[in-house]
Protein backbone atom coordinates (compact mmCIF):
# COMPACT_ATOMS: atom_id res chain seq x y z
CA UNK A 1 32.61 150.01 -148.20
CA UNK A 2 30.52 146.78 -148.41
CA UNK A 3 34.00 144.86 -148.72
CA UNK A 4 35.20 146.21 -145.35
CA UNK A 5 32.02 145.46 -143.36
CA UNK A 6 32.39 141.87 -144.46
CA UNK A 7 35.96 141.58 -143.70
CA UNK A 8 35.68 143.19 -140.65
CA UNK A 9 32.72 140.68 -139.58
CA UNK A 10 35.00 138.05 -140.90
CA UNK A 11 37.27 139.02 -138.33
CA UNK A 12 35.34 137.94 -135.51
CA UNK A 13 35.17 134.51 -136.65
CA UNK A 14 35.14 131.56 -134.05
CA UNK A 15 38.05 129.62 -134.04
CA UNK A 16 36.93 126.26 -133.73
CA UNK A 17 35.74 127.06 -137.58
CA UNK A 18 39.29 128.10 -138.17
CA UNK A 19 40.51 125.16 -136.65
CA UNK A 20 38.01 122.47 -138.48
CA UNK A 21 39.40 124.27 -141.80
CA UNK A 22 42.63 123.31 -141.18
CA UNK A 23 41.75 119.78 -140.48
CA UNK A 24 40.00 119.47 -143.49
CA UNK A 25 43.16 120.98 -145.64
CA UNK A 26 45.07 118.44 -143.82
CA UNK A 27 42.79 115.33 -144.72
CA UNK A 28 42.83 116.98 -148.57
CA UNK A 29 46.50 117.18 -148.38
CA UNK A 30 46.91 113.52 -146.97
CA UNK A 31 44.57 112.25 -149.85
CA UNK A 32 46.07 114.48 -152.69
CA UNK A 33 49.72 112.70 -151.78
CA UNK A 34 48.09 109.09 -150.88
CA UNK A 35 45.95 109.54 -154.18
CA UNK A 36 48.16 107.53 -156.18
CA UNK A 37 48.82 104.33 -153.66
CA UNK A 38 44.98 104.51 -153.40
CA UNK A 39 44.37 104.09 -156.81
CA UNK A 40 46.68 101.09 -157.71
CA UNK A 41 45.34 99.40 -154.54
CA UNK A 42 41.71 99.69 -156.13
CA UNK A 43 42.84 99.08 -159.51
């Protein structure tokens, strides 16, 4: 019962939240394949 009070509160989430999250899985993405170039430029 506790779980489905916080997933339905979850549900009214605002999507500008949503939207930053995906940014951010995009920058991690971006640095997770660039990780490699990045690190024989520094080194």
């Amino acid at each position: 019962m506790e779980f489905k009070r916080k997933f339905g509160r979850k549900k009214q989430t605002k999507p500008t939240k949503g939207l930053f999250l995906v940014i951010l899985l995009a920058v991690v993405l971006i640095l997770w394949f660039k990780a490699e170039d990045i690190m024989n430029a520094l080194f």
